[in-house]
N, C-alpha and C. Protein backbone atom coordinates (compact mmCIF):
# COMPACT_ATOMS: atom_id res chain seq x y z
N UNK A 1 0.85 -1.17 0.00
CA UNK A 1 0.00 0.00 0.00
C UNK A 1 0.89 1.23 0.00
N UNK A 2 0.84 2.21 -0.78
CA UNK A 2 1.35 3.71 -0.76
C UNK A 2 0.95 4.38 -0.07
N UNK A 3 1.51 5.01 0.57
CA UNK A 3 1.53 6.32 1.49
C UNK A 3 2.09 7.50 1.03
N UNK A 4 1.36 8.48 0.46
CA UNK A 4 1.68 9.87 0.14
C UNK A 4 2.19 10.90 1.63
N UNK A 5 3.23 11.07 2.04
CA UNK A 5 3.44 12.01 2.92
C UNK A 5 3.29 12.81 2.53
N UNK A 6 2.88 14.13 2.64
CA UNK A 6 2.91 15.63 2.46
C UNK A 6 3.41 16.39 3.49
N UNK A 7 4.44 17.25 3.06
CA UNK A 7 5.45 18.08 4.46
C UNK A 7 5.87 19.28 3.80
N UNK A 8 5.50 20.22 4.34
CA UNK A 8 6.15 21.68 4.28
C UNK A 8 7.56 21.85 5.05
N UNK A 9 7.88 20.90 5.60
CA UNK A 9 9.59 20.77 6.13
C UNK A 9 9.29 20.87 7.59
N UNK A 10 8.44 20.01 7.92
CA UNK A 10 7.63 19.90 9.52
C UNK A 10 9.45 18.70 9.99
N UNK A 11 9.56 19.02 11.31
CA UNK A 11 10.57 18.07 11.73
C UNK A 11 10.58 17.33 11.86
N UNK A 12 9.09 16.84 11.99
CA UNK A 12 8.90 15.14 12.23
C UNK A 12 8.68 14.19 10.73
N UNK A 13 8.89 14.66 10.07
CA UNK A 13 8.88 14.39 8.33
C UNK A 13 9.31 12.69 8.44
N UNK A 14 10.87 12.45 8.83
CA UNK A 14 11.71 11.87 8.82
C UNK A 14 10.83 10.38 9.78
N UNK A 15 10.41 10.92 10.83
CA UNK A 15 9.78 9.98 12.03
C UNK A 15 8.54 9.41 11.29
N UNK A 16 7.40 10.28 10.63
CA UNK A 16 6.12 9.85 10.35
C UNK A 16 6.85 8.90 9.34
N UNK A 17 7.69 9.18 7.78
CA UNK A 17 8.20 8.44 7.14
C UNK A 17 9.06 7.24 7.79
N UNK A 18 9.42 6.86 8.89
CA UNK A 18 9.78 5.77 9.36
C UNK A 18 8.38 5.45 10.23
N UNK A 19 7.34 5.87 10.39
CA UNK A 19 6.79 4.99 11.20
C UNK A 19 6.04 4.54 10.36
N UNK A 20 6.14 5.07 8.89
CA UNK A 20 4.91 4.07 8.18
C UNK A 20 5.83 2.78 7.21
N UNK A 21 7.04 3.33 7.25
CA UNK A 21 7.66 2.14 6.91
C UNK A 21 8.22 1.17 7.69
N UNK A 22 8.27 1.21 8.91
CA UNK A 22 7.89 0.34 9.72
C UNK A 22 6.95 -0.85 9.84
N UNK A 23 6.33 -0.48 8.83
CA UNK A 23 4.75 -0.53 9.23
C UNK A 23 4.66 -1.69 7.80
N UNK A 24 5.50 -1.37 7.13
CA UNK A 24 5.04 -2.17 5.56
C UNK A 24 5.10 -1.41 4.79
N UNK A 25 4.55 -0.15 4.82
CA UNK A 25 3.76 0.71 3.46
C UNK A 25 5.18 1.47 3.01
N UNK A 26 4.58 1.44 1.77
CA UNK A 26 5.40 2.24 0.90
C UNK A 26 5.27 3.71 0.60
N UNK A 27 6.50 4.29 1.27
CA UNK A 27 5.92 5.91 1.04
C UNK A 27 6.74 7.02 -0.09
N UNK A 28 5.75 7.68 -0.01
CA UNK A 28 6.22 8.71 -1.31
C UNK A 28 6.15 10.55 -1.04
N UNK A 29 7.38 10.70 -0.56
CA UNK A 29 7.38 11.97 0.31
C UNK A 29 6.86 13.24 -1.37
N UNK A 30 6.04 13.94 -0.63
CA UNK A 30 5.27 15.22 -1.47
C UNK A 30 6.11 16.56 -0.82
N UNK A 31 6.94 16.94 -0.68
CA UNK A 31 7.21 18.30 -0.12
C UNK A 31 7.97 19.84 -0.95
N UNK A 32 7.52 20.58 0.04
CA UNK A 32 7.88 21.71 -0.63
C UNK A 32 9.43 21.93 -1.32
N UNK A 33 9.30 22.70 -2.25
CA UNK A 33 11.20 23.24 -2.23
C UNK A 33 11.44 24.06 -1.86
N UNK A 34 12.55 24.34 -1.44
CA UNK A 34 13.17 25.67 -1.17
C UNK A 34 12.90 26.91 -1.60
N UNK A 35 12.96 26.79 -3.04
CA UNK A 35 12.52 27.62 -4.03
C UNK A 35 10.94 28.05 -4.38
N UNK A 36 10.49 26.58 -4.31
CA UNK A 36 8.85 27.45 -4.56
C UNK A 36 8.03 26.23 -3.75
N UNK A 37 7.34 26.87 -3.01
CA UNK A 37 6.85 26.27 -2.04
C UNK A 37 5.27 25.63 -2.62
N UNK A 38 5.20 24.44 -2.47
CA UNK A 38 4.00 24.07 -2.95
C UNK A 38 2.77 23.83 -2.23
N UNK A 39 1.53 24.51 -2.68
CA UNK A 39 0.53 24.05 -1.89
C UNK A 39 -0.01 22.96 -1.47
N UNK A 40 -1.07 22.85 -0.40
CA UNK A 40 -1.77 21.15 -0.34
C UNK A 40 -2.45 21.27 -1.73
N UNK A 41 -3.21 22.05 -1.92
CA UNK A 41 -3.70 22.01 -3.29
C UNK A 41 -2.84 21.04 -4.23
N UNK A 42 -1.91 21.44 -4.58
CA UNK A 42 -1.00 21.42 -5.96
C UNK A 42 -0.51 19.51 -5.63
N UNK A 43 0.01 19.38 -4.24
CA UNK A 43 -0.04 18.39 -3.88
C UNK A 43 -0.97 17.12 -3.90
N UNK A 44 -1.92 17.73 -3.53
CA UNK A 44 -2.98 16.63 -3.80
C UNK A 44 -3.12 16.26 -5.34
N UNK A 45 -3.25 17.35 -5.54
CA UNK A 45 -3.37 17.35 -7.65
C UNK A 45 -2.58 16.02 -8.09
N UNK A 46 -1.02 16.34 -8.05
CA UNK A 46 -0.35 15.33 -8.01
C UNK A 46 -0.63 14.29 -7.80
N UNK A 47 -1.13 13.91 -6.42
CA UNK A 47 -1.52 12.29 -6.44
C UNK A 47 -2.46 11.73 -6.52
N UNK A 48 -3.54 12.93 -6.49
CA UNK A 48 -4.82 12.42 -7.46
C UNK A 48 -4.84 11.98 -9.13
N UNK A 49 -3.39 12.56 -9.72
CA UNK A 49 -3.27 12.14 -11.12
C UNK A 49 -2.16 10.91 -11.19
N UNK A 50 -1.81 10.50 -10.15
CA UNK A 50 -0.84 9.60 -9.90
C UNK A 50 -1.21 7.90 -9.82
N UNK A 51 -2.55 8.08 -8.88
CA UNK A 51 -2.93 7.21 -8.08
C UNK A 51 -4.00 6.30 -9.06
N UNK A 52 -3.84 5.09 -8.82
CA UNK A 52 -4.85 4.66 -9.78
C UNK A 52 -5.16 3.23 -8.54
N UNK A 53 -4.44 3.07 -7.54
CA UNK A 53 -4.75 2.02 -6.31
C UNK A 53 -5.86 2.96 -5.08
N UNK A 54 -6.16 2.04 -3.92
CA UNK A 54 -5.78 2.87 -2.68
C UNK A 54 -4.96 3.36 -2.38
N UNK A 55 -5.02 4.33 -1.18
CA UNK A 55 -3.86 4.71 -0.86
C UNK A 55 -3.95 5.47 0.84
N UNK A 56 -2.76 6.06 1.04
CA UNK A 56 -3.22 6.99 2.22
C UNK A 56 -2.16 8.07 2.25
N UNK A 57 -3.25 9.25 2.56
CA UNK A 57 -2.33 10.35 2.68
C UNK A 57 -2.06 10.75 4.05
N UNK A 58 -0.83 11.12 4.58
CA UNK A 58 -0.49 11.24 5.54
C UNK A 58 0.63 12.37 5.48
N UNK A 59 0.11 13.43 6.42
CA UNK A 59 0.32 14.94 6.63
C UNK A 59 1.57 14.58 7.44
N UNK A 60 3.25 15.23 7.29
CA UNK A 60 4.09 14.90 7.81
C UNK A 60 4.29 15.00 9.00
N UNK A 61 3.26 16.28 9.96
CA UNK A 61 3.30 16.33 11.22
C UNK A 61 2.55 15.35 12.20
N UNK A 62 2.17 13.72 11.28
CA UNK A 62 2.08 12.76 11.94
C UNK A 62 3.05 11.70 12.02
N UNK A 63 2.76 10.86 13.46
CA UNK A 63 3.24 10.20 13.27
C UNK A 63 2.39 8.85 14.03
N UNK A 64 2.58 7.92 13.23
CA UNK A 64 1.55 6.70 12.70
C UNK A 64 2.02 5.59 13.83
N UNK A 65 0.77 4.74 14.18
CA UNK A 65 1.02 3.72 15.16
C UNK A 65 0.23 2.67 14.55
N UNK A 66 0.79 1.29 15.06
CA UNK A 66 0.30 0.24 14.27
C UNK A 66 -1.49 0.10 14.06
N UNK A 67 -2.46 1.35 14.66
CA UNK A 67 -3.75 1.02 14.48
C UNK A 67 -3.78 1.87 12.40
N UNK A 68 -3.22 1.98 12.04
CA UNK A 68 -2.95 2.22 10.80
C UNK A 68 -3.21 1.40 9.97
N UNK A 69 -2.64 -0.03 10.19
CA UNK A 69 -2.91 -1.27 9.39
C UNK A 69 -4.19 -1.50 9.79
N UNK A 70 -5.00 -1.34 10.67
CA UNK A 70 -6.43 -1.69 10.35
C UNK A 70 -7.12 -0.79 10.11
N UNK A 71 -6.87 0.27 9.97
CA UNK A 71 -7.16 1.45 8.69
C UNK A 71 -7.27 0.81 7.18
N UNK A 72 -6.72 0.55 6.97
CA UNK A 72 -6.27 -0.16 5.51
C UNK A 72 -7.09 -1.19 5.17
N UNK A 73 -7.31 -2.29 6.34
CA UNK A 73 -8.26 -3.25 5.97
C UNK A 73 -9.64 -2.71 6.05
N UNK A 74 -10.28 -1.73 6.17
CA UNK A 74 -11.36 -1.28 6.20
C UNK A 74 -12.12 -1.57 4.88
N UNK A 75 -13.24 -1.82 4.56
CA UNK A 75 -14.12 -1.81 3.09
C UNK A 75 -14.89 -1.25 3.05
N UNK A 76 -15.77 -0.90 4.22
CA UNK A 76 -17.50 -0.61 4.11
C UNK A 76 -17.02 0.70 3.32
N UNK A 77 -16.63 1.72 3.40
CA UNK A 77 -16.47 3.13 2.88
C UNK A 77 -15.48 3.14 1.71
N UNK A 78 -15.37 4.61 1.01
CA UNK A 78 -14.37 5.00 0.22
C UNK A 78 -13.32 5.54 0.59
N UNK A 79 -13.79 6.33 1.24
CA UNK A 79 -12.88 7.53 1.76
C UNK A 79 -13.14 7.17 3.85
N UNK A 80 -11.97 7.07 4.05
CA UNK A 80 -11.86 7.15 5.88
C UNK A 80 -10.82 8.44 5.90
N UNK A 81 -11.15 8.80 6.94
CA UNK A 81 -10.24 9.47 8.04
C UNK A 81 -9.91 8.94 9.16
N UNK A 82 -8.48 9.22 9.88
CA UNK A 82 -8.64 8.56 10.68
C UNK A 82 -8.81 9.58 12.36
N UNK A 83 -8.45 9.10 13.20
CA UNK A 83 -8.49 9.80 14.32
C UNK A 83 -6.94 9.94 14.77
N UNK A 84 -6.68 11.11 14.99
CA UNK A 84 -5.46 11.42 15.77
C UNK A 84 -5.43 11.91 17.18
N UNK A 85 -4.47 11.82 18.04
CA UNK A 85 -4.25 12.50 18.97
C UNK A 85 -3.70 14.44 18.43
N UNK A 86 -4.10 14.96 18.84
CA UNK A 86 -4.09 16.49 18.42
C UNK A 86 -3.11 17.07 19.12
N UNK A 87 -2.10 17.12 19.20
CA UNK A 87 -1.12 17.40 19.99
C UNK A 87 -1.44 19.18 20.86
N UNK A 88 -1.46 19.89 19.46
CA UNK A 88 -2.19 21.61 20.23
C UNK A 88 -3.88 21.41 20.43
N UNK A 89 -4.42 20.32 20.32
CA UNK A 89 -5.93 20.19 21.15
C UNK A 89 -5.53 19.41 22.49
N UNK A 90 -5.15 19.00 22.32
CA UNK A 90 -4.74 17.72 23.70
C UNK A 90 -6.33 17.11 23.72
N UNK A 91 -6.34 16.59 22.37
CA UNK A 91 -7.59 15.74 22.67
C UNK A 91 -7.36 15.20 21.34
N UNK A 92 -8.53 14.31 21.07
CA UNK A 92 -8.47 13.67 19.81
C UNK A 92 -9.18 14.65 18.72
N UNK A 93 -8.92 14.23 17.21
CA UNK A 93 -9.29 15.25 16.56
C UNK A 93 -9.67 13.91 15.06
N UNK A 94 -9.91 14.83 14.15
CA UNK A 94 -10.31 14.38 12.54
C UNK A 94 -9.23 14.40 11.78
N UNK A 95 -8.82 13.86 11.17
CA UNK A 95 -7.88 14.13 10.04
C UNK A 95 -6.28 14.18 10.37
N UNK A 96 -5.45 14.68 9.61
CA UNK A 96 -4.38 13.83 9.40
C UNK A 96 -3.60 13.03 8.62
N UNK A 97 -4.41 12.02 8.41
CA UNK A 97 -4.34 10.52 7.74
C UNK A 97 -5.70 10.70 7.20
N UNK A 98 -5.86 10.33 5.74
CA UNK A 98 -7.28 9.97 4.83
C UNK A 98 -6.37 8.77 4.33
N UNK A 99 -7.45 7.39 3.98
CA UNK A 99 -7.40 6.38 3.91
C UNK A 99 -8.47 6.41 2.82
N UNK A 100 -8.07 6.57 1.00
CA UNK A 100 -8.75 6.73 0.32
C UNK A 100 -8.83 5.54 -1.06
N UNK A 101 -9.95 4.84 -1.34
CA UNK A 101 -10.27 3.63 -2.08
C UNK A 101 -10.35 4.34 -3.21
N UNK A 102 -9.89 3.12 -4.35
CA UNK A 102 -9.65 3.92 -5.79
C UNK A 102 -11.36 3.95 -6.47
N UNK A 103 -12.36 3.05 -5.18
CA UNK A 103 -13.46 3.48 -5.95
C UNK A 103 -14.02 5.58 -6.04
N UNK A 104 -13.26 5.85 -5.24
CA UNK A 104 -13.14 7.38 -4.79
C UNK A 104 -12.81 8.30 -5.69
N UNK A 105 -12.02 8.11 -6.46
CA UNK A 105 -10.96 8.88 -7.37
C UNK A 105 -11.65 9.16 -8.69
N UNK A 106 -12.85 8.46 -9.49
CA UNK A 106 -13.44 9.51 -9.95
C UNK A 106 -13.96 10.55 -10.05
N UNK A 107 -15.19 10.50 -8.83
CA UNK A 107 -15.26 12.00 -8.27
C UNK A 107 -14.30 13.18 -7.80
N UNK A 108 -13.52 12.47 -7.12
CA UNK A 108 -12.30 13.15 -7.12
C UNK A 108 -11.81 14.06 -7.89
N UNK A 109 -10.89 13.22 -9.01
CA UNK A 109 -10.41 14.24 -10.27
C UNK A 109 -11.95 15.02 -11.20
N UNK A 110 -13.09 14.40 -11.29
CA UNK A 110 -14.00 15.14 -11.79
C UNK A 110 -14.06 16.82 -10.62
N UNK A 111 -14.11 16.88 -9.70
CA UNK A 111 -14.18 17.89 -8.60
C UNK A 111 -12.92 18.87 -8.53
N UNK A 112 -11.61 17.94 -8.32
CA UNK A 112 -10.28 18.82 -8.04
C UNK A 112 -10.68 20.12 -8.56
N UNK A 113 -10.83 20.56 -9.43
CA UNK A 113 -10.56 22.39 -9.40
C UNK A 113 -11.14 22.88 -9.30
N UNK A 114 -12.41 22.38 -8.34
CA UNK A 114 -13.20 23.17 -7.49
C UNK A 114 -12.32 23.63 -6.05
N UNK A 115 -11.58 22.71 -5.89
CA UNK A 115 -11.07 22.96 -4.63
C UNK A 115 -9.56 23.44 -4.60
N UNK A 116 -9.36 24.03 -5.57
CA UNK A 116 -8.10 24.73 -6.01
C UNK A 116 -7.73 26.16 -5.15
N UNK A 117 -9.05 26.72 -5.04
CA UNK A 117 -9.06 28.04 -3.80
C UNK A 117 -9.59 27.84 -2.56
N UNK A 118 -9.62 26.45 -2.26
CA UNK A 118 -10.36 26.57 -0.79
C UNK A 118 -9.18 26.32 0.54
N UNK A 119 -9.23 26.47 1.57
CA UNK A 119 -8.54 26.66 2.59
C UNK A 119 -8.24 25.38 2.99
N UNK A 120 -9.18 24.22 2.77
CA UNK A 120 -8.80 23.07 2.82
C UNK A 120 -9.14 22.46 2.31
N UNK A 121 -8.30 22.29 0.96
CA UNK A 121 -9.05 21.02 -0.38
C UNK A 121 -9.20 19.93 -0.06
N UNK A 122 -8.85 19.29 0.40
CA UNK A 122 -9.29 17.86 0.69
C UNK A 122 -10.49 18.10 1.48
N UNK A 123 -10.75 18.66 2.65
CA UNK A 123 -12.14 18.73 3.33
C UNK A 123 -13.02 19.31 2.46
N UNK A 124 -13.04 20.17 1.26
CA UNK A 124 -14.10 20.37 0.24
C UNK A 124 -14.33 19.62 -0.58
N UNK A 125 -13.17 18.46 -1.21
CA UNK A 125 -13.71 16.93 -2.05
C UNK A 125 -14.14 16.03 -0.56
N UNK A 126 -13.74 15.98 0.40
CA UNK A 126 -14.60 14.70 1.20
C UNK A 126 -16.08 15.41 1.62
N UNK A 127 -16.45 16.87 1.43
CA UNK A 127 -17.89 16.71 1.54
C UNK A 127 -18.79 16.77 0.01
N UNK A 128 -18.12 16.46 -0.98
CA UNK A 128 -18.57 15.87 -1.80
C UNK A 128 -20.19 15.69 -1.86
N UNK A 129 -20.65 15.71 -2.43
CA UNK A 129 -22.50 14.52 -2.73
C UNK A 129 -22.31 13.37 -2.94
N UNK A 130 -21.59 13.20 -3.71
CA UNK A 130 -21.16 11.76 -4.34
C UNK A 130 -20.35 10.77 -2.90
N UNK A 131 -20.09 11.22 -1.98
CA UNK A 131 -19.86 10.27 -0.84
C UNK A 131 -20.80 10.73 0.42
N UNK A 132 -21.41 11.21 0.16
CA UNK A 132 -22.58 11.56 0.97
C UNK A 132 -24.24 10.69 0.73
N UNK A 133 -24.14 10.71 -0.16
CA UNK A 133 -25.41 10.08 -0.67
C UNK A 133 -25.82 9.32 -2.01
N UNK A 134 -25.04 7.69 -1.66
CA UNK A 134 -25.15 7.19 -0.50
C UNK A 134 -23.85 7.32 0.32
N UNK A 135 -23.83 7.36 1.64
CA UNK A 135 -22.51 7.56 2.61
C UNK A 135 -21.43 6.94 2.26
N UNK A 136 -20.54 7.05 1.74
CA UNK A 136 -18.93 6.14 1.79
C UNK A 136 -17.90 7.26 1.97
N UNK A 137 -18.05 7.93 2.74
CA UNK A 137 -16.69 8.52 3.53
C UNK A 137 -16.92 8.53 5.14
N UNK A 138 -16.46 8.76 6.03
CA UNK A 138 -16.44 8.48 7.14
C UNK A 138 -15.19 8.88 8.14
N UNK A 139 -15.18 8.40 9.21
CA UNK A 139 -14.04 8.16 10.34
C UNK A 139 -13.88 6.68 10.92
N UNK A 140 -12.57 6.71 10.40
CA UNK A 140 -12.00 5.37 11.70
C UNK A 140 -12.10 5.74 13.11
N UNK A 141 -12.34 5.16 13.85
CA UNK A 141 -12.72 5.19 15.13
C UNK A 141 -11.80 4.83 16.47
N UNK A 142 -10.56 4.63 15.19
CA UNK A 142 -9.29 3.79 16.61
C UNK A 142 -7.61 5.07 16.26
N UNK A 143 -7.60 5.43 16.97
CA UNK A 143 -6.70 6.58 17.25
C UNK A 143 -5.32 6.05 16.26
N UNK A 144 -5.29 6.53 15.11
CA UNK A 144 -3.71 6.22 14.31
C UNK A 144 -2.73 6.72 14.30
N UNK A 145 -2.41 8.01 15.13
CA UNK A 145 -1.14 8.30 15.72
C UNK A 145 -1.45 9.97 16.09
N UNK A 146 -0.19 10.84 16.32
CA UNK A 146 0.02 11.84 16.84
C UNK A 146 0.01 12.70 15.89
N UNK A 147 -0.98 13.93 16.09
CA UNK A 147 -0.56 14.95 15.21
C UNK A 147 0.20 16.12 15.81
N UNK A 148 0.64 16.87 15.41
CA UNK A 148 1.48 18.09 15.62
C UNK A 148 2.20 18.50 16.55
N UNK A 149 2.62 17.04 17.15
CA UNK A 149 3.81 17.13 17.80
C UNK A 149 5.12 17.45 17.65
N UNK A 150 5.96 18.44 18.35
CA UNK A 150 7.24 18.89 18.12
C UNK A 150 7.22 19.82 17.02
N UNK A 151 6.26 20.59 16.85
CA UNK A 151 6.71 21.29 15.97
C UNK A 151 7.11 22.87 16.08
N UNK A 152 7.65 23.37 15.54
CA UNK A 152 8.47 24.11 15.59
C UNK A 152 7.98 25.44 15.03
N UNK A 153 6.71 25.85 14.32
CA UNK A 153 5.82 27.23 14.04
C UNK A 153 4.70 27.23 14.49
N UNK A 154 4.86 27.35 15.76
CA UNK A 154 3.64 27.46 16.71
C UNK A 154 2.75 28.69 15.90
N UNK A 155 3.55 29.76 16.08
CA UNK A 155 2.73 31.04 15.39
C UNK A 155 1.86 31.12 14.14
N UNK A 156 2.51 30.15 13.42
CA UNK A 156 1.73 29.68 12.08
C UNK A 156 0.59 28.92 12.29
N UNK A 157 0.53 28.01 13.15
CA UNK A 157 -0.29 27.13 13.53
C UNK A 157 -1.73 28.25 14.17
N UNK A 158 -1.28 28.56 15.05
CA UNK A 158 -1.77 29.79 15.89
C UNK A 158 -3.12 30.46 14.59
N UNK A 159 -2.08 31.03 13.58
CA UNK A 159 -2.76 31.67 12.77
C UNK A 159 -3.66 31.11 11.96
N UNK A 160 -3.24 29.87 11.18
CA UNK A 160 -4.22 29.50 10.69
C UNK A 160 -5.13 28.60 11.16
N UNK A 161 -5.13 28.21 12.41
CA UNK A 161 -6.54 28.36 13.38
C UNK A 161 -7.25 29.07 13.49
N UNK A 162 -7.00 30.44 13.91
CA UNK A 162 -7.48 31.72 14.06
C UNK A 162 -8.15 31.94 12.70
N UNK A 163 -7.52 32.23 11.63
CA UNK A 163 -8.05 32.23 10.44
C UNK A 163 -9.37 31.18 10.08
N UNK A 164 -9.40 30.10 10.49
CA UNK A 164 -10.25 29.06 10.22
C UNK A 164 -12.21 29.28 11.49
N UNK A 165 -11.12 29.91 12.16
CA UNK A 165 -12.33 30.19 13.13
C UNK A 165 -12.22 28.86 14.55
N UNK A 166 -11.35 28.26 14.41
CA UNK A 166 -11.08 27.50 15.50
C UNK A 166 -9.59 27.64 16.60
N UNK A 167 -9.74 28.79 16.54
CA UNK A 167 -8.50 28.79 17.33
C UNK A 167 -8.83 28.60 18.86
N UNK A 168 -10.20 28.71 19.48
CA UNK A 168 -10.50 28.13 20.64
C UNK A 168 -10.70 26.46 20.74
N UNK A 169 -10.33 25.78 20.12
CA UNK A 169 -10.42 24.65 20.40
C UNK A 169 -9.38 24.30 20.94
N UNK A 170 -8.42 24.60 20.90
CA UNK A 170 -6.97 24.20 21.32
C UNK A 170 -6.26 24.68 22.53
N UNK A 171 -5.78 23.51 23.22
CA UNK A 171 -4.74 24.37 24.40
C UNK A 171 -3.50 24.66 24.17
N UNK A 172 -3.57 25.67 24.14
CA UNK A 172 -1.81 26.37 23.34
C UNK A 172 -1.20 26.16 24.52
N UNK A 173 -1.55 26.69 25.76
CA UNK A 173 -0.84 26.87 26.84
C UNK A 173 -0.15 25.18 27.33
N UNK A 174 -0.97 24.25 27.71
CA UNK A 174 -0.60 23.12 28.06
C UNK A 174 0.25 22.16 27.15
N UNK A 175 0.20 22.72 25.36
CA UNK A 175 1.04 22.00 24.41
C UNK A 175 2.69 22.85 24.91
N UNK A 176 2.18 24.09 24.95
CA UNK A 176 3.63 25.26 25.23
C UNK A 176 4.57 24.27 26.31
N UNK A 177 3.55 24.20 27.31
CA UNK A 177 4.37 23.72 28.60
C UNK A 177 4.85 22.61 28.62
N UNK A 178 3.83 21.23 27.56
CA UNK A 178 4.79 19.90 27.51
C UNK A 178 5.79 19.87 26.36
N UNK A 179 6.34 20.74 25.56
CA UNK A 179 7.12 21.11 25.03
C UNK A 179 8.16 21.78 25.07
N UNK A 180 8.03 22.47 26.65
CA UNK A 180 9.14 23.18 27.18
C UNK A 180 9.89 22.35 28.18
N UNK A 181 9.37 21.30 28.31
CA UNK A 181 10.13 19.95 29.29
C UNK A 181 11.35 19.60 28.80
């Protein structure tokens, strides 16, 4: 199974990419350059024109624990998400990891450039119609690893919370403090 990492040069890049090869899966790092920094947009594009299997995408500021592999064996749905630990929520959260079936990927590439300007393209193709009715996208229900641990642009993070309208969900203060240990 392939694993698309996607990383803007998060530190844990290196860790999520060993914990999914650990794991079996085969991964295929997506990240920015130096030079021109690429969007999730542009990214996804990519492996939506790439992909012709399942697959899973996995955001580099995770890092993956063996409930991953039964991510994978999942069928009832197209599209899963899984559940993470939220490192700046200190709770569990959505997303992260999408766990996406190639029955998915028509709608998909029919949709992509709708979601070329949205703030979060992938959350504007998974609310889709076409996996809504009838239902085949969803959440896994068993925690598949850590998100946004150790990272290193709090302020960025900060912001585009704030920007999103959720910047009260999160404890900045208690992530600050187990990070200053």
């Amino acid at each position: 199974m392939k694993a698309f990492v996607t990383s803007i040069g998060e530190p844990t890049t290196e860790l999520c990419l060993w914990s999914l090869n650990r794991l079996g899966l085969e991964t295929i790092l997506i990240e920015d350059h130096k030079t021109s920094p690429t969007t999730l947009y542009e990214k996804l594009e990519m492996i939506f024109d790439e992909v012709d299997d399942d697959f899973l995408r996995v955001d580099a500021d995770v890092v993956v624990n063996q409930n991953i592999l039964g991510l994978v064996e999942q069928t009832e749905l197209w599209w899963y998400q899984a559940l993470c630990f939220g490192w700046f929520a200190q709770d569990l959260i959505h997303g992260g990891i999408q766990f996406i079936r190639k029955q998915a990927l028509p709608a998909i590439r029919q949709h992509i450039k709708e979601a070329e300007n949205q703030d979060r393209p992938e959350s504007y193709l998974s609310r889709l119609a076409e996996f809504h009715n009838p239902r085949v996208f969803g959440t896994y229900e068993k925690v598949c690893g850590i998100h946004g641990f150790k990272q290193n642009d709090t302020e960025r993070i900060k912001a585009v919370k704030l920007r999103r309208g959720v910047y009260g969900n999160y404890d900045w203060e208690l992530a600050e403090r187990l990070d200053s240990l």
